[in-house]
PDB file of N, CA and C in Angstrom:
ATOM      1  N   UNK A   1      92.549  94.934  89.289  1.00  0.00           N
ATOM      2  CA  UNK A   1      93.216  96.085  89.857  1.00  0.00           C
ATOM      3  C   UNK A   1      94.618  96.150  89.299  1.00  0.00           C
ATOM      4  N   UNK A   2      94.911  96.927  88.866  1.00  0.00           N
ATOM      5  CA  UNK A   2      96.497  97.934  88.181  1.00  0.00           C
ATOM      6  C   UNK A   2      96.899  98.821  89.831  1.00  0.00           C
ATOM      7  N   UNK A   3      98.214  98.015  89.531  1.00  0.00           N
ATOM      8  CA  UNK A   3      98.993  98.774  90.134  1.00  0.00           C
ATOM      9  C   UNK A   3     100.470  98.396  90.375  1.00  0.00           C
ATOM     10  N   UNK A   4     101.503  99.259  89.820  1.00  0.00           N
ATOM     11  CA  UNK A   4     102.980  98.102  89.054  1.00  0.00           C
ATOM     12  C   UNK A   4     104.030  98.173  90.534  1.00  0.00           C
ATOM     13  N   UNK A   5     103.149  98.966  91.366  1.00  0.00           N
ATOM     14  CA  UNK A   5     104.151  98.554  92.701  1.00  0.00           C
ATOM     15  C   UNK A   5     103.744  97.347  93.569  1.00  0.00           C
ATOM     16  N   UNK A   6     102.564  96.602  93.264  1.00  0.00           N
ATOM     17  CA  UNK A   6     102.189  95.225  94.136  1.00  0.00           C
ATOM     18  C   UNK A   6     102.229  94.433  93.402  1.00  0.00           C
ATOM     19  N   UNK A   7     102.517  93.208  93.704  1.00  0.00           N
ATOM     20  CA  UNK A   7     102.725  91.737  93.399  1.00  0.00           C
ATOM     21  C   UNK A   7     101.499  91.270  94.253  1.00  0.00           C
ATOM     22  N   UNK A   8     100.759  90.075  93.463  1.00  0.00           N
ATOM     23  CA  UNK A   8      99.283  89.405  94.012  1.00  0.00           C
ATOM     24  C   UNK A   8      99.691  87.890  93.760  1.00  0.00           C
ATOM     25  N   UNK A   9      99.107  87.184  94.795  1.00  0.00           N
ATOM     26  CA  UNK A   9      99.506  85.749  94.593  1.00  0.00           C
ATOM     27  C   UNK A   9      97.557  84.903  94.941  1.00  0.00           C
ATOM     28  N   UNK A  10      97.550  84.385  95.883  1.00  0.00           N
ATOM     29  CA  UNK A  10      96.523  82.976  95.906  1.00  0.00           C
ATOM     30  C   UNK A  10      95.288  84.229  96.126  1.00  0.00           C
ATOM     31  N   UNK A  11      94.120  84.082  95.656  1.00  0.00           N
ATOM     32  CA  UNK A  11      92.539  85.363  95.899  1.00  0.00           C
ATOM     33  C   UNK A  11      91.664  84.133  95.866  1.00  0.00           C
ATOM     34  N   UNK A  12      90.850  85.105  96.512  1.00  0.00           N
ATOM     35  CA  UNK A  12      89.291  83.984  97.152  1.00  0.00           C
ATOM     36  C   UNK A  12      88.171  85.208  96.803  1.00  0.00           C
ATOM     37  N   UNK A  13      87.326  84.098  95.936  1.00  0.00           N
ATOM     38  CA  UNK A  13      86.062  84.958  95.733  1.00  0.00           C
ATOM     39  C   UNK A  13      85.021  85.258  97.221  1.00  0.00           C
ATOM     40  N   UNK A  14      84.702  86.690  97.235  1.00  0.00           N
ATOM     41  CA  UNK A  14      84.067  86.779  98.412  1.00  0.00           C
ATOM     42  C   UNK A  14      82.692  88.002  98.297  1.00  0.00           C
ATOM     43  N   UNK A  15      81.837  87.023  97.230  1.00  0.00           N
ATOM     44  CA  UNK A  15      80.704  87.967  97.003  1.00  0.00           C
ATOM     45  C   UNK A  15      81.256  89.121  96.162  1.00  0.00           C
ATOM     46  N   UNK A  16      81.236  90.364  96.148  1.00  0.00           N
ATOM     47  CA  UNK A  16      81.282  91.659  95.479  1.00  0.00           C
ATOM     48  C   UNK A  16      82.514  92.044  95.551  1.00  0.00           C
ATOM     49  N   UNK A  17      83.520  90.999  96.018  1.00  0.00           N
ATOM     50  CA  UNK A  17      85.011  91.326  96.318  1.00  0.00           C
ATOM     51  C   UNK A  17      85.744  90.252  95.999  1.00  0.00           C
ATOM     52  N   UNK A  18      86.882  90.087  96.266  1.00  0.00           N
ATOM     53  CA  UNK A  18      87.920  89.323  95.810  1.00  0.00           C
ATOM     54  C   UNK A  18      88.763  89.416  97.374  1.00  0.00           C
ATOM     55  N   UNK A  19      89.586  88.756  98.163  1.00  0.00           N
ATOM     56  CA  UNK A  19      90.397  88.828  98.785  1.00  0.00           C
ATOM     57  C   UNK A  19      91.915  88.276  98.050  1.00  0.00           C
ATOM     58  N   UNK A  20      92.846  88.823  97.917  1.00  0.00           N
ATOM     59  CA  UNK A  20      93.957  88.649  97.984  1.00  0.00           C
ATOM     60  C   UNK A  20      95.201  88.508  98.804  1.00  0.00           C
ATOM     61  N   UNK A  21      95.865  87.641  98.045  1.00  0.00           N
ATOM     62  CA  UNK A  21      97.223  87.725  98.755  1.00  0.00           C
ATOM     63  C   UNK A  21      98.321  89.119  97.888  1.00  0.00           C
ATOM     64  N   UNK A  22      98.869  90.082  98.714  1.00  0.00           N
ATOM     65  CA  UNK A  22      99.484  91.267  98.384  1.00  0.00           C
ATOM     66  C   UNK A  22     100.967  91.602  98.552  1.00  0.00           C
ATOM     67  N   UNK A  23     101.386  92.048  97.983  1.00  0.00           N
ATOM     68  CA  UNK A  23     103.198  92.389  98.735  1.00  0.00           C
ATOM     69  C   UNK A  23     103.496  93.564  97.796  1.00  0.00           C
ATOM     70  N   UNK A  24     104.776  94.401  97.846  1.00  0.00           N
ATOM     71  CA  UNK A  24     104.775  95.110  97.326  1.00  0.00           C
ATOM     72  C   UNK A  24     105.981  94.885  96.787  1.00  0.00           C
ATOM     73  N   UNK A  25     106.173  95.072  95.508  1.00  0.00           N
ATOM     74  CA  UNK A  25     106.908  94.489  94.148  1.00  0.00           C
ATOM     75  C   UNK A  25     108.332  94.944  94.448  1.00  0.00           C
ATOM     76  N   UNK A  26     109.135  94.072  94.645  1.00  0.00           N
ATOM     77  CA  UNK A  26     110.131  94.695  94.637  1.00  0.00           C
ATOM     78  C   UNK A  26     111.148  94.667  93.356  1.00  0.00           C
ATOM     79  N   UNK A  27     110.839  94.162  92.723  1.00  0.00           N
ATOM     80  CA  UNK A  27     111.389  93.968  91.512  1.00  0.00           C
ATOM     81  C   UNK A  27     112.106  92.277  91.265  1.00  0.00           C
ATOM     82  N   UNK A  28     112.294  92.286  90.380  1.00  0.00           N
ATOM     83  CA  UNK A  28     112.432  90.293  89.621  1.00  0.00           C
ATOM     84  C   UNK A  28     113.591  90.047  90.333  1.00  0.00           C
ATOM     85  N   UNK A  29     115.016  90.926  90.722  1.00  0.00           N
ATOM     86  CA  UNK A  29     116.032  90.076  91.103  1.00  0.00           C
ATOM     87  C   UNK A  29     115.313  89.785  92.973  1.00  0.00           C
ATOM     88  N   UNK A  30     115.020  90.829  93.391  1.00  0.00           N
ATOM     89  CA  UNK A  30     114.965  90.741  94.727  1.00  0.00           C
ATOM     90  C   UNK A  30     113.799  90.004  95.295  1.00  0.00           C
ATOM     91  N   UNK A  31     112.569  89.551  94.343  1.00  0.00           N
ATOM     92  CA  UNK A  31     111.541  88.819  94.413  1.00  0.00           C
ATOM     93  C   UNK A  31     111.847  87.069  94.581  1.00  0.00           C
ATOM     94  N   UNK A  32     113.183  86.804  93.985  1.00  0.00           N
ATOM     95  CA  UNK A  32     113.822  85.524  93.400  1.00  0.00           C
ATOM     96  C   UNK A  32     114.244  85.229  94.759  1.00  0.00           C
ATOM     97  N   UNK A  33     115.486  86.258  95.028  1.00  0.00           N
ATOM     98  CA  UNK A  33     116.005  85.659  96.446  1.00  0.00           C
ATOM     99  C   UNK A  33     115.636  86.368  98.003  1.00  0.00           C
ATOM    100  N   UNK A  34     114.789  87.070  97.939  1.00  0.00           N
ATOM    101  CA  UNK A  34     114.187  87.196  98.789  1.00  0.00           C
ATOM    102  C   UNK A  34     112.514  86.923  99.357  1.00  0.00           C
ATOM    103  N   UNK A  35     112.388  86.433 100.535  1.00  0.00           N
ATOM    104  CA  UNK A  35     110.849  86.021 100.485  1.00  0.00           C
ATOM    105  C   UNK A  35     110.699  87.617 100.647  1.00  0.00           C
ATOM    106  N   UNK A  36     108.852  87.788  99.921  1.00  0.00           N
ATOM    107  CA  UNK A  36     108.166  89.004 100.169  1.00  0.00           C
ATOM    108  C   UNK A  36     107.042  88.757 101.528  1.00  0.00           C
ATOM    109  N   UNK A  37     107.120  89.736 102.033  1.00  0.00           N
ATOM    110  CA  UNK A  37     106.341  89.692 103.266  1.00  0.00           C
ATOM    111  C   UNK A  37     104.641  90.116 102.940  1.00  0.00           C
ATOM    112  N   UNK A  38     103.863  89.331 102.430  1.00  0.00           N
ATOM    113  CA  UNK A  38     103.034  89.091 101.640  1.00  0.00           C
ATOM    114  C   UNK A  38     101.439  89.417 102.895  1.00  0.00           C
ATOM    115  N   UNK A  39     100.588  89.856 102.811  1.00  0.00           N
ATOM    116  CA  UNK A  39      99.012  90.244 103.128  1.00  0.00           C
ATOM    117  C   UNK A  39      98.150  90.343 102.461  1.00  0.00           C
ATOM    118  N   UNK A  40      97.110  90.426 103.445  1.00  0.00           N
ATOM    119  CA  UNK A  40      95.689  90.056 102.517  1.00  0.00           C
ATOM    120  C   UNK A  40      95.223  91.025 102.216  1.00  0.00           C
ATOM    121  N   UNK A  41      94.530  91.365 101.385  1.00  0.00           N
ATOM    122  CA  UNK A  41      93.905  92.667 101.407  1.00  0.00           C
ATOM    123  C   UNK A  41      92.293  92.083 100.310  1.00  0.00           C
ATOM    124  N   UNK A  42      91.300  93.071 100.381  1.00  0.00           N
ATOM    125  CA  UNK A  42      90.334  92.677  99.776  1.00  0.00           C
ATOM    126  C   UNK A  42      89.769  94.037  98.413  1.00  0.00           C
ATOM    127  N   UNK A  43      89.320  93.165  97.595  1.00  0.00           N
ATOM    128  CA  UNK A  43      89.497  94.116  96.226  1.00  0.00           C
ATOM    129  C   UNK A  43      87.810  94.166  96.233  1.00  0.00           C
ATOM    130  N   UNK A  44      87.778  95.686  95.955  1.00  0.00           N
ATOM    131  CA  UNK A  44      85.893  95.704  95.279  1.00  0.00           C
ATOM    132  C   UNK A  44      85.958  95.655  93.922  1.00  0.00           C
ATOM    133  N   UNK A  45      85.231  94.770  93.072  1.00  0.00           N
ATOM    134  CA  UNK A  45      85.045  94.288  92.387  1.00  0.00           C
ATOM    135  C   UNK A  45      84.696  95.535  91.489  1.00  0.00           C
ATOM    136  N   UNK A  46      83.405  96.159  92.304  1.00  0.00           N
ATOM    137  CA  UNK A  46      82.729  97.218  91.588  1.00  0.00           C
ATOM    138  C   UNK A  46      83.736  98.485  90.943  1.00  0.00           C
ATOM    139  N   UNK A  47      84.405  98.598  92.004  1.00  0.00           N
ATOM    140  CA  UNK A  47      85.466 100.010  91.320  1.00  0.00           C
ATOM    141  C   UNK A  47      87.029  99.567  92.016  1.00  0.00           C
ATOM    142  N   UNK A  48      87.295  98.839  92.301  1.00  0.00           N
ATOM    143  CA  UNK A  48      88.867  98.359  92.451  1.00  0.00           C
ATOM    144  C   UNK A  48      89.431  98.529  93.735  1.00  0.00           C
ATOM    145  N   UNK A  49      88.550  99.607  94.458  1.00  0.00           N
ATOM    146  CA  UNK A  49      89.076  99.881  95.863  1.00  0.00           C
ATOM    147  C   UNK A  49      89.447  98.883  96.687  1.00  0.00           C
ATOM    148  N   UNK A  50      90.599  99.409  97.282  1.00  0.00           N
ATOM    149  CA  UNK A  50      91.424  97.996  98.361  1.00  0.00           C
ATOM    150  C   UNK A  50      91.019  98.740  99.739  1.00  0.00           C
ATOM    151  N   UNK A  51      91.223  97.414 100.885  1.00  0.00           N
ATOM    152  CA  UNK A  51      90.780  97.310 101.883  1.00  0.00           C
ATOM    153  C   UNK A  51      92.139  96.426 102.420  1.00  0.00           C
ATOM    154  N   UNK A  52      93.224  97.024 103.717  1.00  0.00           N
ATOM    155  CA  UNK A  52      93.703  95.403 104.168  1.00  0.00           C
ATOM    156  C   UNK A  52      93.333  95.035 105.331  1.00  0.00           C
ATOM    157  N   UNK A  53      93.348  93.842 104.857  1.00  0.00           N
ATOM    158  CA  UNK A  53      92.849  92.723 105.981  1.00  0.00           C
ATOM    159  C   UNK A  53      93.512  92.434 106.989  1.00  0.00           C
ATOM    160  N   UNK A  54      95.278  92.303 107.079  1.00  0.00           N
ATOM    161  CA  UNK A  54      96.059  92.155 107.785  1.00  0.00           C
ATOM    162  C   UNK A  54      97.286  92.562 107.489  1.00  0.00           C
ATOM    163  N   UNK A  55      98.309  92.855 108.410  1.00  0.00           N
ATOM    164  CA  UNK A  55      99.885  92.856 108.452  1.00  0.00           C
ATOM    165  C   UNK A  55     100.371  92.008 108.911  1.00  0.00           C
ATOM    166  N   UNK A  56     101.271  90.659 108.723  1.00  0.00           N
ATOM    167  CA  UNK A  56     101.679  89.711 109.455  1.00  0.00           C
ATOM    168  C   UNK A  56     102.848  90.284 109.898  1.00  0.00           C
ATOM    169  N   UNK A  57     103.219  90.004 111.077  1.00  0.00           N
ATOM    170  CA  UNK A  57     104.078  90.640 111.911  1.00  0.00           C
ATOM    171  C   UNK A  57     105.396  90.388 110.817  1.00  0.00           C
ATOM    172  N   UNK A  58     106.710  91.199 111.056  1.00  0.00           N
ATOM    173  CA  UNK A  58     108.096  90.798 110.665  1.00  0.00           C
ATOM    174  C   UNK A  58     108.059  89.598 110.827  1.00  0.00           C
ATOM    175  N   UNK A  59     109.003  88.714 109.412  1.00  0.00           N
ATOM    176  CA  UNK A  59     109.203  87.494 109.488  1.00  0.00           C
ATOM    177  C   UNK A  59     108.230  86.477 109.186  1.00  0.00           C
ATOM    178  N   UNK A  60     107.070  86.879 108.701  1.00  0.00           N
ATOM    179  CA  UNK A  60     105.870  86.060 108.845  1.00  0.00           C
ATOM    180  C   UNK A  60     105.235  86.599 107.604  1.00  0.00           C
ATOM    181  N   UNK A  61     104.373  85.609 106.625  1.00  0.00           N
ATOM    182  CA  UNK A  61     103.702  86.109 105.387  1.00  0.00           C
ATOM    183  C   UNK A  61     102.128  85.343 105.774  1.00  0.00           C
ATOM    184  N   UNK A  62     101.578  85.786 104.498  1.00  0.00           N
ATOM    185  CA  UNK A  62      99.728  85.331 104.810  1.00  0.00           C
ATOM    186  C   UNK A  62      99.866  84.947 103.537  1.00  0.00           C
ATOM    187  N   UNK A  63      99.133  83.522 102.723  1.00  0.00           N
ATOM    188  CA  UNK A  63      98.719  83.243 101.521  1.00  0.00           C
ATOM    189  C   UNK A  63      97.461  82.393 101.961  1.00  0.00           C
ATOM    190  N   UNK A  64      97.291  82.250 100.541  1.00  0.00           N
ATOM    191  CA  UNK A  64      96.083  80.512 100.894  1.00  0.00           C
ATOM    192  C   UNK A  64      94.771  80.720 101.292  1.00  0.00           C
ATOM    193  N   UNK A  65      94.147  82.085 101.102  1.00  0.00           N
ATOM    194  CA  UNK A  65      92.899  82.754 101.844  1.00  0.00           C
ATOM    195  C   UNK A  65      91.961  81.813 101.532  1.00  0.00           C
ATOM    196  N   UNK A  66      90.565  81.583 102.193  1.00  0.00           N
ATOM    197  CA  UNK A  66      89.508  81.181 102.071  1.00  0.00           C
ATOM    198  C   UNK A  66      88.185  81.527 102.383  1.00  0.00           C
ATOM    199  N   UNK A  67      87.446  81.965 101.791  1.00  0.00           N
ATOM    200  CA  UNK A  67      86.193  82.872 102.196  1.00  0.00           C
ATOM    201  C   UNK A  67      84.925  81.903 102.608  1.00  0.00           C
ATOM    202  N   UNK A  68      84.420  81.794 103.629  1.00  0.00           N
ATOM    203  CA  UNK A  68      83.256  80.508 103.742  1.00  0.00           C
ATOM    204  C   UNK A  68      82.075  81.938 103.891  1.00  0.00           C
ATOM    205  N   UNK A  69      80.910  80.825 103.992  1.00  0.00           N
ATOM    206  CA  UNK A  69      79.760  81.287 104.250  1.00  0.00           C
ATOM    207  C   UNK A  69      79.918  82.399 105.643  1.00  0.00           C
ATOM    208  N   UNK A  70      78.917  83.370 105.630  1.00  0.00           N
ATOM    209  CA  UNK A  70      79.113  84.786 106.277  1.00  0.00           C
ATOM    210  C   UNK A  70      80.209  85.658 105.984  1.00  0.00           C
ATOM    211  N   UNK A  71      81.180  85.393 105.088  1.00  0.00           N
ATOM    212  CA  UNK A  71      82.204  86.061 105.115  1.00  0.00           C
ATOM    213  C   UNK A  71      83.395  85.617 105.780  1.00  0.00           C
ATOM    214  N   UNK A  72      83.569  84.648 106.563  1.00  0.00           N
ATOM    215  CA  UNK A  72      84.064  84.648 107.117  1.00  0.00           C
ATOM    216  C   UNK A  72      85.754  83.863 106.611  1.00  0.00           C
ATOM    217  N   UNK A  73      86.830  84.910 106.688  1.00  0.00           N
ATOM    218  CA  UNK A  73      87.870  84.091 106.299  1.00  0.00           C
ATOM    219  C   UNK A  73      88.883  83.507 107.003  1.00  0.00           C
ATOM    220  N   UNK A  74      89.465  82.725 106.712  1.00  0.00           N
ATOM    221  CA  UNK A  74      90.781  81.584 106.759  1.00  0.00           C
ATOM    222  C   UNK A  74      92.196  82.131 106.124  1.00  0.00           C
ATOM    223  N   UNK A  75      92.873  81.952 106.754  1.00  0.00           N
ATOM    224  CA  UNK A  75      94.073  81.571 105.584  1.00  0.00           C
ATOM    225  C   UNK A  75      94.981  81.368 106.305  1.00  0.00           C
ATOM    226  N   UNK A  76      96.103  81.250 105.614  1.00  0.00           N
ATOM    227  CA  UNK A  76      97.324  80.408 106.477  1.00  0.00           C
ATOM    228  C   UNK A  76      99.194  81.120 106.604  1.00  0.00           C
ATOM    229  N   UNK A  77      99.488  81.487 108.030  1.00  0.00           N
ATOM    230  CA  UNK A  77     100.247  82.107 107.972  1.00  0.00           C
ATOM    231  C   UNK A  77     101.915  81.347 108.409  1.00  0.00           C
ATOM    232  N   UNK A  78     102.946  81.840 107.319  1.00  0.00           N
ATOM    233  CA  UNK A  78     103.911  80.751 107.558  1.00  0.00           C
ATOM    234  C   UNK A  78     105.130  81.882 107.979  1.00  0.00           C
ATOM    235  N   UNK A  79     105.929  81.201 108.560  1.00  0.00           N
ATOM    236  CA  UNK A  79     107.047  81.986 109.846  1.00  0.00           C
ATOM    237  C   UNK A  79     107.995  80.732 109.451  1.00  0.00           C
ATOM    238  N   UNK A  80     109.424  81.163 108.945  1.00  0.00           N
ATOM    239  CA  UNK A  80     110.629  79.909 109.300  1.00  0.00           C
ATOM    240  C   UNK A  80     110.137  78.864 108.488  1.00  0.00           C
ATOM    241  N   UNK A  81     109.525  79.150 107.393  1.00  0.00           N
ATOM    242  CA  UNK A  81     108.676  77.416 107.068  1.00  0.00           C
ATOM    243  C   UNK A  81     107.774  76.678 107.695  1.00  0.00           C
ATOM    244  N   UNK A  82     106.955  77.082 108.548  1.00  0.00           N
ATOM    245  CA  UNK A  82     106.089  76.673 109.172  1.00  0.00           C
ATOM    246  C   UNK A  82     104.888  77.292 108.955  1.00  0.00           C
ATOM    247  N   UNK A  83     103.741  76.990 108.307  1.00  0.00           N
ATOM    248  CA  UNK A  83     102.294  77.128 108.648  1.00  0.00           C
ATOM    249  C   UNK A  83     101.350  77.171 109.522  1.00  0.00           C
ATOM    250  N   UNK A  84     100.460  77.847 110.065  1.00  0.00           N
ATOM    251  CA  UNK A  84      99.486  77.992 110.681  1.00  0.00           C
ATOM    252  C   UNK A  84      98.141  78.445 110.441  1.00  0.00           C
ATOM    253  N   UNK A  85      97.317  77.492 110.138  1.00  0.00           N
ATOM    254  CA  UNK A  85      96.053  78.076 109.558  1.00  0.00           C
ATOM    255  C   UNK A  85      95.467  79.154 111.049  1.00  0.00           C
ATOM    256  N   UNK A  86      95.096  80.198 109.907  1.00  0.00           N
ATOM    257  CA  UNK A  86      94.630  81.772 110.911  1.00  0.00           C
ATOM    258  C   UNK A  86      93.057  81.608 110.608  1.00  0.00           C
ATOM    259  N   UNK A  87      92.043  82.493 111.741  1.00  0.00           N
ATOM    260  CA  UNK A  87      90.794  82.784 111.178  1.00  0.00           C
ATOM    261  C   UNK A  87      91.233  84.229 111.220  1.00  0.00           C
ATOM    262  N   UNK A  88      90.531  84.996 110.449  1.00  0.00           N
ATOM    263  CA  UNK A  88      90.872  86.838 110.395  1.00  0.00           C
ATOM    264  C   UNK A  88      90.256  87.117 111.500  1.00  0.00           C
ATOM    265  N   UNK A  89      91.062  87.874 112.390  1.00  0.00           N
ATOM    266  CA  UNK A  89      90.120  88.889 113.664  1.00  0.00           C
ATOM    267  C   UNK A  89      90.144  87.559 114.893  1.00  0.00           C
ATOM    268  N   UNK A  90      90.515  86.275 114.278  1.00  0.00           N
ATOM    269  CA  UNK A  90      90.208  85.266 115.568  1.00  0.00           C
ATOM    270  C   UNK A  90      91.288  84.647 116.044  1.00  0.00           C
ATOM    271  N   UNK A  91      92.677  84.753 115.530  1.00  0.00           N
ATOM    272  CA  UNK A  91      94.272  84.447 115.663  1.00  0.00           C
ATOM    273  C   UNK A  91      93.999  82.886 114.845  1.00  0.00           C
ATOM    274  N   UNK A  92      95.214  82.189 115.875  1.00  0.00           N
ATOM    275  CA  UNK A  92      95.245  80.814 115.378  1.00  0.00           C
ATOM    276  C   UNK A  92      94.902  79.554 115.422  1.00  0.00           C
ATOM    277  N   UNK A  93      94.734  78.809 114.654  1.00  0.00           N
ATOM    278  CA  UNK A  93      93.569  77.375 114.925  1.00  0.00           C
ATOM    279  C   UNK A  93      94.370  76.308 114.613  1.00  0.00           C
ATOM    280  N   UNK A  94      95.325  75.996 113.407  1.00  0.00           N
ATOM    281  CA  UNK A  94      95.830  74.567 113.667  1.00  0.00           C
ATOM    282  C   UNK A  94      97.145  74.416 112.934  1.00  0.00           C
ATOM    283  N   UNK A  95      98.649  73.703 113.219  1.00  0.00           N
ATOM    284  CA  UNK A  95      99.398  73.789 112.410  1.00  0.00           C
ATOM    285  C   UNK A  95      99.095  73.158 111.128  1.00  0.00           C
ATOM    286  N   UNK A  96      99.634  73.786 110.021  1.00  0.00           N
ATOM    287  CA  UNK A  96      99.632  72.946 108.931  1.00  0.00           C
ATOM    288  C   UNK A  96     100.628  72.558 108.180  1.00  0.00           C
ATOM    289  N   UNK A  97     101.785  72.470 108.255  1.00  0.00           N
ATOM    290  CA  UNK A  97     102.689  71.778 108.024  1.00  0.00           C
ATOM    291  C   UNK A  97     103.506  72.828 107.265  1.00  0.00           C
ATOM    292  N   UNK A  98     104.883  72.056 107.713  1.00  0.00           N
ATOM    293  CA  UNK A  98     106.134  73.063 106.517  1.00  0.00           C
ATOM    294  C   UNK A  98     106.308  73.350 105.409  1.00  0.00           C
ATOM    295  N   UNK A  99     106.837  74.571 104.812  1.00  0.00           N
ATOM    296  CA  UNK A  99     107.396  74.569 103.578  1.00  0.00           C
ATOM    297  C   UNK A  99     108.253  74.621 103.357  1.00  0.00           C
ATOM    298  N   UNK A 100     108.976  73.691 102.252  1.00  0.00           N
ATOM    299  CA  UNK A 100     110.169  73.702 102.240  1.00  0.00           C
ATOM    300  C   UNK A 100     110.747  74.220 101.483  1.00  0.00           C
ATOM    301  N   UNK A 101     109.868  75.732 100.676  1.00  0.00           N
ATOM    302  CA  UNK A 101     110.683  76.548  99.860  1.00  0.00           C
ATOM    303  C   UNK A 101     110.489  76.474  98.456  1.00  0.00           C
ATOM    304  N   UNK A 102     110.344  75.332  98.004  1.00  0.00           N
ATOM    305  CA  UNK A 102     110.527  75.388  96.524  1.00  0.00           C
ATOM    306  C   UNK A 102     108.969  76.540  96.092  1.00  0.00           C
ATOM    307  N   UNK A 103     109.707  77.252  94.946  1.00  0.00           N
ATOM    308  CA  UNK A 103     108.902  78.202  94.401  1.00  0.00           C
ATOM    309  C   UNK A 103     107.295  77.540  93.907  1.00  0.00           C
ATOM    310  N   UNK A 104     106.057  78.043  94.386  1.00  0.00           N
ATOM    311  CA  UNK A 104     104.668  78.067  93.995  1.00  0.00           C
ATOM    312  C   UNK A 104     104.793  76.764  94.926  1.00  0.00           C
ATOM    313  N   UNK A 105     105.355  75.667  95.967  1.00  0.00           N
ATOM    314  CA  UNK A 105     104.944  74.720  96.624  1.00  0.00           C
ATOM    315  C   UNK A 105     104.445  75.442  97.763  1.00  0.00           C
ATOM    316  N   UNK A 106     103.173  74.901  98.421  1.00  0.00           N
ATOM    317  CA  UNK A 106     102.890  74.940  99.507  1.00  0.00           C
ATOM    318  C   UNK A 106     102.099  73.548  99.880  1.00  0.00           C
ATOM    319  N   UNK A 107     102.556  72.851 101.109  1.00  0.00           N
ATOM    320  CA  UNK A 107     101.759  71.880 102.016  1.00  0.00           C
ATOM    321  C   UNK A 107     100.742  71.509 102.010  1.00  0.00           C
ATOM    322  N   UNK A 108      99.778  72.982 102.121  1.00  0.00           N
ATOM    323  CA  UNK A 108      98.462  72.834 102.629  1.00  0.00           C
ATOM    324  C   UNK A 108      97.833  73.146 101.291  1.00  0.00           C
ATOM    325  N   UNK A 109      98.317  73.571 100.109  1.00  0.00           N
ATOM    326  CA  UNK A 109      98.099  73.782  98.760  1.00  0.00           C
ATOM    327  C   UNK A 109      97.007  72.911  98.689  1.00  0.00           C
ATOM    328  N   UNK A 110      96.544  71.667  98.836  1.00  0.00           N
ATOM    329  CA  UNK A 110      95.460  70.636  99.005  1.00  0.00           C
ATOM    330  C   UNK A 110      94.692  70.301  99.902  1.00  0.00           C
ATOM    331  N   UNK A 111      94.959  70.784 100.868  1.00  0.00           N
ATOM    332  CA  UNK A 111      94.372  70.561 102.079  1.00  0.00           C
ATOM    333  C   UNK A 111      92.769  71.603 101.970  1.00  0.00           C
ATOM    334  N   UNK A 112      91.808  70.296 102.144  1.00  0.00           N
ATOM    335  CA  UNK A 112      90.051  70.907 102.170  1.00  0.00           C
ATOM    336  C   UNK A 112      90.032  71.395 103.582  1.00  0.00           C
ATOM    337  N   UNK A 113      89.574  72.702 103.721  1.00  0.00           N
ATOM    338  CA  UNK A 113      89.022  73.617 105.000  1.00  0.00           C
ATOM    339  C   UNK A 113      88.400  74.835 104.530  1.00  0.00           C
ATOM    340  N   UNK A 114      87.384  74.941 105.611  1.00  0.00           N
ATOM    341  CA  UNK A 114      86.348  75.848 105.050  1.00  0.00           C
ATOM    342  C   UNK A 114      86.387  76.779 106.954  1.00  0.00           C
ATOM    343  N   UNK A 115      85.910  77.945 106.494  1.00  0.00           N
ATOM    344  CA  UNK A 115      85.583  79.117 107.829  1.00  0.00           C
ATOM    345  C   UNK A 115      84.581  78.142 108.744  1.00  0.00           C
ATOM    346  N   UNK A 116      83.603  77.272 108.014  1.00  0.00           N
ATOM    347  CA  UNK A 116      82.556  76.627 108.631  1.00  0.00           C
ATOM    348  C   UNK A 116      81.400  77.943 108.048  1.00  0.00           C
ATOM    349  N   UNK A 117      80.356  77.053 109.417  1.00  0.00           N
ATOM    350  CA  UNK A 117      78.835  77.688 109.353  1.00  0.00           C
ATOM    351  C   UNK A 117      78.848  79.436 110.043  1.00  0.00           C
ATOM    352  N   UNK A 118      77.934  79.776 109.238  1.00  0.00           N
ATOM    353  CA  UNK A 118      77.853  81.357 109.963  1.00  0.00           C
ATOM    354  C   UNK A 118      76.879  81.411 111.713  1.00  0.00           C
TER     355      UNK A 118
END
């Protein structure tokens, strides 16, 4: 998908789609020192059409998606440096630890979790 006003970060294959992480570009200086308030949204594969998945409230971003069996996704929402793994549509399930900022680091970056069984 083309489009020079969004910025895309961590995507999870999800059958005939793609889920992404989304924000809208603000350009290179203001991307540097400002965090982007970042969502998921899901891409059709077939013809590009977007779908979003969520708005994280002010102050709060979504990365780190994970698509398990049924569809069902994960991902992890961080506030102040703090993480919280989310299920979509089901709120929140467990902390996952801080970030402390440095650019492309995240915590849970390694951390194995799956949606589970359908």
């Amino acid at each position: 998908m083309r489009d020079p006003k969004r910025a895309f970060g961590s995507l999870a294959c999800a059958g005939a789609s793609v889920v992404v992480q989304s924000a809208r570009d603000t350009g290179v200086n203001e991307t540097f020192t400002m965090s982007p308030r970042w969502s998921l949204e899901r891409v059709r594969l077939a013809d590009g059409r977007t779908t979003v998945l969520d708005t994280p409230p002010a102050g709060a971003s979504d990365d780190s998606p994970r698509v398990g069996r049924g569809g069902r996704i994960v991902f992890v929402r961080s506030r102040k440096g703090l993480g919280t793994l989310y299920a979509l549509h089901g709120g929140p399930l467990v902390d996952v630890g801080r970030d402390d900022g440095y650019y492309g680091h995240r915590p849970w970056a390694f951390l194995t979790w799956s949606p589970g069984q359908p």
